[in-house]
N, C-alpha and C. Protein backbone atom coordinates (compact mmCIF):
# COMPACT_ATOMS: atom_id res chain seq x y z
N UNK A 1 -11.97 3.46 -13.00
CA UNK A 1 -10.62 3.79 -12.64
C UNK A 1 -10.63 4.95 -11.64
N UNK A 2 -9.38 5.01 -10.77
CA UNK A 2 -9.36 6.25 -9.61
C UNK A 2 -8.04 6.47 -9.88
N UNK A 3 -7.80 7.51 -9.26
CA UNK A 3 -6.23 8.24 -9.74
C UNK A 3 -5.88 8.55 -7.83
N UNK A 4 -4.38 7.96 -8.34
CA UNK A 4 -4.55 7.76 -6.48
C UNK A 4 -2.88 8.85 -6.14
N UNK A 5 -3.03 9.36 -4.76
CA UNK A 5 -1.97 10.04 -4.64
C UNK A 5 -1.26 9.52 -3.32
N UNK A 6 -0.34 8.96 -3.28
CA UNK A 6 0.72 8.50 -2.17
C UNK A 6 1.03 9.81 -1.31
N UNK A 7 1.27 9.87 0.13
CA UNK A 7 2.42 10.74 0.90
C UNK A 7 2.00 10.22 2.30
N UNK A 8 3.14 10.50 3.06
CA UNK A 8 3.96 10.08 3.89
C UNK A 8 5.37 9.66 4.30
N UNK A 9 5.72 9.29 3.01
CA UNK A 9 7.51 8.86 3.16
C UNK A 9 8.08 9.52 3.50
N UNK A 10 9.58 9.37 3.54
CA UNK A 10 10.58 10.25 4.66
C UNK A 10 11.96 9.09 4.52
N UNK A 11 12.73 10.04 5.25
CA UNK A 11 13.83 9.36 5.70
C UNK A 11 13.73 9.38 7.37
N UNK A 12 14.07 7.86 7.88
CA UNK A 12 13.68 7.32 9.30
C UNK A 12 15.12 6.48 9.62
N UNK A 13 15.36 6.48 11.09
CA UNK A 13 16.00 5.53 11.45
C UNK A 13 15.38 3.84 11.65
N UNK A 14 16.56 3.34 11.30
CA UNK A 14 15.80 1.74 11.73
C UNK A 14 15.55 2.04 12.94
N UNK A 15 13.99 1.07 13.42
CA UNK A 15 12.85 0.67 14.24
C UNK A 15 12.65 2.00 14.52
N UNK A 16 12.46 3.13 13.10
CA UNK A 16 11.06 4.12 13.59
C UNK A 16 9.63 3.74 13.06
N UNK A 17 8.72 4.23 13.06
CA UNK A 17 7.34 3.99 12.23
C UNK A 17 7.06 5.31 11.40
N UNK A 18 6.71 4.91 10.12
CA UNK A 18 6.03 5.82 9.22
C UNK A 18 4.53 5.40 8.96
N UNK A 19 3.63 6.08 8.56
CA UNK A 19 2.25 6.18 7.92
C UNK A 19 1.92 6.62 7.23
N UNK A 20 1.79 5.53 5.74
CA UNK A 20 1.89 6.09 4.29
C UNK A 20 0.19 6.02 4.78
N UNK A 21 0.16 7.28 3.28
CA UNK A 21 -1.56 7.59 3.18
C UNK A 21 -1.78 6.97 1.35
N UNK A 22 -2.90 6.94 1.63
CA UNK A 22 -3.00 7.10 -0.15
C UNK A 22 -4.29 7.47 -0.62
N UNK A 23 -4.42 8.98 -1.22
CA UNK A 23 -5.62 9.27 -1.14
C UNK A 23 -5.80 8.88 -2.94
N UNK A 24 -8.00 8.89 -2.98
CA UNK A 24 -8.27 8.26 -3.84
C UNK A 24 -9.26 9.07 -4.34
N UNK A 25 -8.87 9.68 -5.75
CA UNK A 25 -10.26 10.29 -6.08
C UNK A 25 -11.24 9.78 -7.71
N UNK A 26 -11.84 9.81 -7.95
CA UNK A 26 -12.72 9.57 -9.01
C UNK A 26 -14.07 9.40 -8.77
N UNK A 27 -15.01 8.57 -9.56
CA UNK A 27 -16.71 8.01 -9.11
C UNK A 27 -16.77 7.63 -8.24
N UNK A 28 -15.82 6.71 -8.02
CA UNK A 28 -16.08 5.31 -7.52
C UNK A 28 -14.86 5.07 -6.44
N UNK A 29 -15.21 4.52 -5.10
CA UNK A 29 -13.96 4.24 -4.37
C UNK A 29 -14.18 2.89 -3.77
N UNK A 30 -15.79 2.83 -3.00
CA UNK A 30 -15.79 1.19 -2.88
C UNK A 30 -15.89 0.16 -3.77
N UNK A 31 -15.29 -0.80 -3.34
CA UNK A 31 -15.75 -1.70 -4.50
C UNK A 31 -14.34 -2.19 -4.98
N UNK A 32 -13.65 -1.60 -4.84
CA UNK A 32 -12.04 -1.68 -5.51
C UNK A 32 -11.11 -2.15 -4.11
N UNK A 33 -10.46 -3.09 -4.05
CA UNK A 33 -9.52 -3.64 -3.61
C UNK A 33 -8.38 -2.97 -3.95
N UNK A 34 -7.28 -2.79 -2.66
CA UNK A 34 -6.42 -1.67 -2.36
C UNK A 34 -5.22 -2.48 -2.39
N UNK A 35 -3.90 -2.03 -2.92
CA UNK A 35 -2.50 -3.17 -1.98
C UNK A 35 -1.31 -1.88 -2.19
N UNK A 36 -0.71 -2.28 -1.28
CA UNK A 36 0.61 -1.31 -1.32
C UNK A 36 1.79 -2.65 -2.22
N UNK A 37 2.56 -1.95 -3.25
CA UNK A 37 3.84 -2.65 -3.32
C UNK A 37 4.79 -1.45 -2.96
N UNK A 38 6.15 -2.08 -3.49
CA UNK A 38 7.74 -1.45 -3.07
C UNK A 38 8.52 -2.30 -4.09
N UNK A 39 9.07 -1.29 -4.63
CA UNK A 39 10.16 -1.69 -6.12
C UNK A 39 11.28 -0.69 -5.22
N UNK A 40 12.53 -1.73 -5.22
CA UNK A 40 13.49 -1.06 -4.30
C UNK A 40 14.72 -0.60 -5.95
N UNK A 41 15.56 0.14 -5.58
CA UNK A 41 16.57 0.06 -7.09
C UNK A 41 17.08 -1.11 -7.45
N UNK A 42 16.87 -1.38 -9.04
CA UNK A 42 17.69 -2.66 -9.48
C UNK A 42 16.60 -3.79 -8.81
N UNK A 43 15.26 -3.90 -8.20
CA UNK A 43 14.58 -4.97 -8.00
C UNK A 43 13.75 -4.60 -8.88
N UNK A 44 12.68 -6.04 -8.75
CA UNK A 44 11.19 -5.69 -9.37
C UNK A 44 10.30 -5.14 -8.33
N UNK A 45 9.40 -4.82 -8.76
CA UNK A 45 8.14 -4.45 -7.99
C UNK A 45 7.73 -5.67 -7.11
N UNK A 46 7.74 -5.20 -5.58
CA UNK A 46 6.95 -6.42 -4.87
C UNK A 46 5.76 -6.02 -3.79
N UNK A 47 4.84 -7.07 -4.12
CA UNK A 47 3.64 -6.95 -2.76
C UNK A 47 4.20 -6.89 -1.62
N UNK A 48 3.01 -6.33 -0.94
CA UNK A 48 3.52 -5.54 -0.28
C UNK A 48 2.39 -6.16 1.21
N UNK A 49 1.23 -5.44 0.72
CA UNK A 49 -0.27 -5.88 1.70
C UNK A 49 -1.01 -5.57 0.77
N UNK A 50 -2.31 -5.66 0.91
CA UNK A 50 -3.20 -5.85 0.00
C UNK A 50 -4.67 -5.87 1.24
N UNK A 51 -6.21 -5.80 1.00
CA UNK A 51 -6.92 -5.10 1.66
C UNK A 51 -8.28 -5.27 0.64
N UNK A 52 -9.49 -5.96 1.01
CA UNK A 52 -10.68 -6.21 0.15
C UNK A 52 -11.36 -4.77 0.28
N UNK A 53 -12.39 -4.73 -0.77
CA UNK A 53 -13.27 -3.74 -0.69
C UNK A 53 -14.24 -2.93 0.13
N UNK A 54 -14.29 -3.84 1.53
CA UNK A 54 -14.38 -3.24 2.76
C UNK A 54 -13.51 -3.44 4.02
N UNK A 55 -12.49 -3.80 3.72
CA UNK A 55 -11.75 -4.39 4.64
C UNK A 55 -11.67 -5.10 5.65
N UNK A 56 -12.63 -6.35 5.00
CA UNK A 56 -12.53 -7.40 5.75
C UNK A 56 -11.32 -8.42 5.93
N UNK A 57 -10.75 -8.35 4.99
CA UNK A 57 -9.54 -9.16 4.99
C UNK A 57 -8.54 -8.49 4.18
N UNK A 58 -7.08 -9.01 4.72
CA UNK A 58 -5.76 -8.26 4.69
C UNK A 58 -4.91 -9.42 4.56
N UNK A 59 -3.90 -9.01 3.36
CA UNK A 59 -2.92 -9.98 3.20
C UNK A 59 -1.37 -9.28 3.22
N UNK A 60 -0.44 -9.90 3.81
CA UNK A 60 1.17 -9.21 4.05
C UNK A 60 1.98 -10.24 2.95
N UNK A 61 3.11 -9.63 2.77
CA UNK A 61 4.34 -10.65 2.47
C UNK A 61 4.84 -10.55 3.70
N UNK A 62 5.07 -12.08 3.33
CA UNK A 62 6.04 -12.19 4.98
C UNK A 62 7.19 -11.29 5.58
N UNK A 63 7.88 -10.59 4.55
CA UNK A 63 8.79 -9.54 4.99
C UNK A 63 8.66 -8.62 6.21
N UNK A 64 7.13 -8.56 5.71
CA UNK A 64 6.66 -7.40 6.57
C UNK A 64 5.59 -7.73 7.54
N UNK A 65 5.14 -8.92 7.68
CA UNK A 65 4.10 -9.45 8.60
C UNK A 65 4.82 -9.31 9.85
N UNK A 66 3.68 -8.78 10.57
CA UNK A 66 3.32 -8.47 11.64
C UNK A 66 4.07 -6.89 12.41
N UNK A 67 4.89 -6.10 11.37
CA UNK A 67 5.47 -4.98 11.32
C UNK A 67 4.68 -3.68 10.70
N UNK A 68 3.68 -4.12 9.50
CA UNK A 68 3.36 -3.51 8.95
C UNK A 68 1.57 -3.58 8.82
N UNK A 69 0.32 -2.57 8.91
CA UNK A 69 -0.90 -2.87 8.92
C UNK A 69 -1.42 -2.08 7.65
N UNK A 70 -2.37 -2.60 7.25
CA UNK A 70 -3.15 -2.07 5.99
C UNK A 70 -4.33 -1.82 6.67
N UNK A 71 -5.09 -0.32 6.49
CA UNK A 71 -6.01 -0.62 6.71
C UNK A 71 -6.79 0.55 5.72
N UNK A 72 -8.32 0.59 5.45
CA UNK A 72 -9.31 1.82 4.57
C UNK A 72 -9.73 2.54 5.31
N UNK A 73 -10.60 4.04 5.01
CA UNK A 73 -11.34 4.27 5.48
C UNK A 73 -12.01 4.90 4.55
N UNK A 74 -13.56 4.18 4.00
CA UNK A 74 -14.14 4.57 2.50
C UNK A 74 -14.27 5.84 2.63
N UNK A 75 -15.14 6.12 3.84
CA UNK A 75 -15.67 7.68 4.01
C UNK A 75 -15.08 8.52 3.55
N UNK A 76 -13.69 8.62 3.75
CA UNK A 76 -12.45 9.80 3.33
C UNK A 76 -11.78 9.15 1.85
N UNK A 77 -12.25 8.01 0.90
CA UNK A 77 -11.60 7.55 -0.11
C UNK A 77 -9.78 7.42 0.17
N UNK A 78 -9.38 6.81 1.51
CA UNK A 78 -8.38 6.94 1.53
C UNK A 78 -7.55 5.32 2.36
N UNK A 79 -6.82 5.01 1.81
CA UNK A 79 -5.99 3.41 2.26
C UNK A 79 -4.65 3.88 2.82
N UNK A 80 -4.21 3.31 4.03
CA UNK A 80 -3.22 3.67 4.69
C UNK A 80 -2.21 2.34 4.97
N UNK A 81 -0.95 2.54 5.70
CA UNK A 81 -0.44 1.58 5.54
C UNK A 81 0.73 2.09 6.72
N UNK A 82 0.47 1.53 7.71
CA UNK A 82 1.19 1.59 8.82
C UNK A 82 2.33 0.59 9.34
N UNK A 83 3.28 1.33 9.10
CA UNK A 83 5.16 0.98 9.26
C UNK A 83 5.41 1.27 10.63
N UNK A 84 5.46 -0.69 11.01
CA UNK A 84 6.34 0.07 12.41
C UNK A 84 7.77 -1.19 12.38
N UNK A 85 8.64 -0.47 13.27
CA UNK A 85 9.88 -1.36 13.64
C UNK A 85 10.67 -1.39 12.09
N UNK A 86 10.43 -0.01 11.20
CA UNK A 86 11.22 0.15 9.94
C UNK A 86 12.96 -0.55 10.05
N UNK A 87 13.11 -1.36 8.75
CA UNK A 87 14.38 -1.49 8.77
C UNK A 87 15.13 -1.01 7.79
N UNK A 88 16.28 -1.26 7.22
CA UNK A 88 16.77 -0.81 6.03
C UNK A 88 16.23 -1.43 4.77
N UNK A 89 16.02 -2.68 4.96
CA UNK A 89 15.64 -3.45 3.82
C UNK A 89 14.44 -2.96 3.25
N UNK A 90 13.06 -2.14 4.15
CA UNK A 90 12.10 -1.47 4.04
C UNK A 90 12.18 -0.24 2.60
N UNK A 91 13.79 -0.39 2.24
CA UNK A 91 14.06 1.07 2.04
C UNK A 91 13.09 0.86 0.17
N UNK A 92 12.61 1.41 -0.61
CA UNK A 92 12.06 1.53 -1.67
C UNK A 92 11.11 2.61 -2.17
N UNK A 93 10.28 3.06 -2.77
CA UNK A 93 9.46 3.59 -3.36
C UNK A 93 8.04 2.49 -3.43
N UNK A 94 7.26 3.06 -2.45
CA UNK A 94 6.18 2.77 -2.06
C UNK A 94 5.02 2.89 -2.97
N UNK A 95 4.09 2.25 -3.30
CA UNK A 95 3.13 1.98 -4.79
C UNK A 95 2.06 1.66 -4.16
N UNK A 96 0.47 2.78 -4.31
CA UNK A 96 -0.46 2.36 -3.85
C UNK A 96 -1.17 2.01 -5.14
N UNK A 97 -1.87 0.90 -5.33
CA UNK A 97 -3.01 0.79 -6.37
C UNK A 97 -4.31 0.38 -6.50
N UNK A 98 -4.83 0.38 -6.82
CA UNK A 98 -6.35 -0.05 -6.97
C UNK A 98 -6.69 -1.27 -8.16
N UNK A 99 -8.03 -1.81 -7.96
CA UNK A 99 -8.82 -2.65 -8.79
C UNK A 99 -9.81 -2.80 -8.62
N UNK A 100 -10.91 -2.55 -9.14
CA UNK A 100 -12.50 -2.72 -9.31
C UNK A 100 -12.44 -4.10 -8.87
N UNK A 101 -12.85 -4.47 -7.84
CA UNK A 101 -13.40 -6.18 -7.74
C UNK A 101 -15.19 -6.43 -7.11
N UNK A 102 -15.75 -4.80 -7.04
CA UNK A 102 -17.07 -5.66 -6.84
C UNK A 102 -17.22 -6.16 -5.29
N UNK A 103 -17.66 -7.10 -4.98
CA UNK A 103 -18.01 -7.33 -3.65
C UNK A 103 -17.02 -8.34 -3.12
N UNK A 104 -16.11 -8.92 -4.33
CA UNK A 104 -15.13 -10.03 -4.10
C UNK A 104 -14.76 -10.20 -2.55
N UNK A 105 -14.21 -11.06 -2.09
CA UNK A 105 -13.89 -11.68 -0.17
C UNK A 105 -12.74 -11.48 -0.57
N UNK A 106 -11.81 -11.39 -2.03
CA UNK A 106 -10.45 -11.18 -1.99
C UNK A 106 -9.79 -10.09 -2.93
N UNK A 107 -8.62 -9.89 -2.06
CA UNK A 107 -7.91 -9.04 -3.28
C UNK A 107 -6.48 -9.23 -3.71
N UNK A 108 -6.33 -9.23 -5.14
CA UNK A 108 -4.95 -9.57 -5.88
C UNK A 108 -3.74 -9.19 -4.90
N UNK A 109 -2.76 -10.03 -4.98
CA UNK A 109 -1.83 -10.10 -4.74
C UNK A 109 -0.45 -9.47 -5.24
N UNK A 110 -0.65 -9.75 -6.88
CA UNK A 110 0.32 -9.25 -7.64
C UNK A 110 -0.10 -8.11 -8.51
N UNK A 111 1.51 -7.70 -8.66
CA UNK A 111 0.81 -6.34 -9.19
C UNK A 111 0.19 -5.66 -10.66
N UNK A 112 0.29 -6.94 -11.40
CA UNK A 112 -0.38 -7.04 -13.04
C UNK A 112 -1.61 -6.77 -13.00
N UNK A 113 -2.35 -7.01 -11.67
CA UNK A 113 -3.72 -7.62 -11.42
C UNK A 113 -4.02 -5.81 -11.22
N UNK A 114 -3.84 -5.25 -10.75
CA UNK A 114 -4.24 -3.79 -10.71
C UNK A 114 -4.04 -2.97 -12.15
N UNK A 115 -5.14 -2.26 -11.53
CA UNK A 115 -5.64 -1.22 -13.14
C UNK A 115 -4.93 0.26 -13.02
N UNK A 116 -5.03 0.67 -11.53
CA UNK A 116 -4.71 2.24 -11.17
C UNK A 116 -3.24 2.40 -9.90
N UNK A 117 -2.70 3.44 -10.64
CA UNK A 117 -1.43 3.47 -9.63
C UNK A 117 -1.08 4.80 -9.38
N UNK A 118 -0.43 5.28 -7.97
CA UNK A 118 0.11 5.75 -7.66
C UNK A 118 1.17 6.21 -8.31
N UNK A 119 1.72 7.67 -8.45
CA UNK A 119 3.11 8.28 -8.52
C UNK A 119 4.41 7.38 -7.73
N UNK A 120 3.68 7.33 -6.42
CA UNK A 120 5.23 6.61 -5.51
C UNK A 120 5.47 6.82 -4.45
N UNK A 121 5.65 7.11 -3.22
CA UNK A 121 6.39 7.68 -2.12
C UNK A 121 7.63 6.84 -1.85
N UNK A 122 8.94 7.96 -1.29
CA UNK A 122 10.10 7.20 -1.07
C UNK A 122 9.97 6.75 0.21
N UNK A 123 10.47 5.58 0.42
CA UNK A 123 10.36 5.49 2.29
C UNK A 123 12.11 4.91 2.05
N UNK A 124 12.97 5.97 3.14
CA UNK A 124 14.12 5.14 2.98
C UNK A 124 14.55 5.52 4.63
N UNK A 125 15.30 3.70 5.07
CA UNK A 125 15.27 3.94 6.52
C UNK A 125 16.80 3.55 6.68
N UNK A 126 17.14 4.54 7.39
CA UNK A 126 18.88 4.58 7.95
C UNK A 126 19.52 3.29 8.62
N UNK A 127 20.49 2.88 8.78
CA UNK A 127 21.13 2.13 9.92
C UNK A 127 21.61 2.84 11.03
C-alpha cells in the first residue's frame, strides 16, 4: 500500500487548464497502476484516466478524451493529470489512487479495483 497526496485544484474559468499532481509515498511505487476519478455532489464516483505501471498505456472516459492527459514519473513517485479546455461539468473533487498490479499491460478502470486513495482535490470551473 502507498498513501497518496492530491494538489493542484483551484477555481478556473471554462477552457482554462489545471495540473493535478499526486504525490506517492511508501516502499513501493512501481509496480502499481495509477487512475484519477471525480465524484461530483449528489453523483457517484467516476473514472476518470487510468495509467499502467510504467506508463505504457493510458485509458480516458470519453468525457474527457482528448482534453485531459495522464501521465507518471516513477523517479519522483509522482502521477499527474493534465486539464486542458476545463469546462463546468469538469467541476468535482478529484481522487488519485493506486493498485499493486505487478508488471500487468493493464490498469483497472473502476474504482473498487483500487486499494489506496487520495484525500481529494477540488477542481471547480466557472462559466
Amino acid at each position: 500500500q502507498v498513501q497518496l497526496v492530491e494538489s493542484g485544484g483551484g477555481l478556473v474559468q471554462a477552457g482554462s487548464s489545471l495540473r493535478l499532481s499526486c504525490a506517492a509515498s511508501g516502499l513501493t511505487f512501481n509496480k502499481y497502476a495509477m487512475g484519477w476519478f471525480r465524484q461530483a455532489p449528489g453523483k457517484e464516483r467516476e473514472f476518470v484516466a487510468t495509467i499502467t505501471w510504467n506508463g505504457d498505456s493510458t485509458a480516458y472516459a470519453d468525457s474527457v478524451k482528448g482534453r485531459f492527459t495522464i501521465s507518471r514519473d516513477n523517479t519522483k513517485n509522482t502521477v499527474y493529470l493534465q486539464m486542458n479546455s476545463l469546462k463546468p461539468e469538469d467541476t468535482a473533487v478529484y481522487y488519485c489512487a493506486a493498485v499493486w498490479t505487478g508488471y500487468s499491460s493493464r490498469a483497472p478502470s473502476t474504482a473498487n479495483q483500487y486499494d489506496s486513495w487520495g484525500q481529494g482535490t477540488q477542481v471547480t470551473v466557472s462559466s
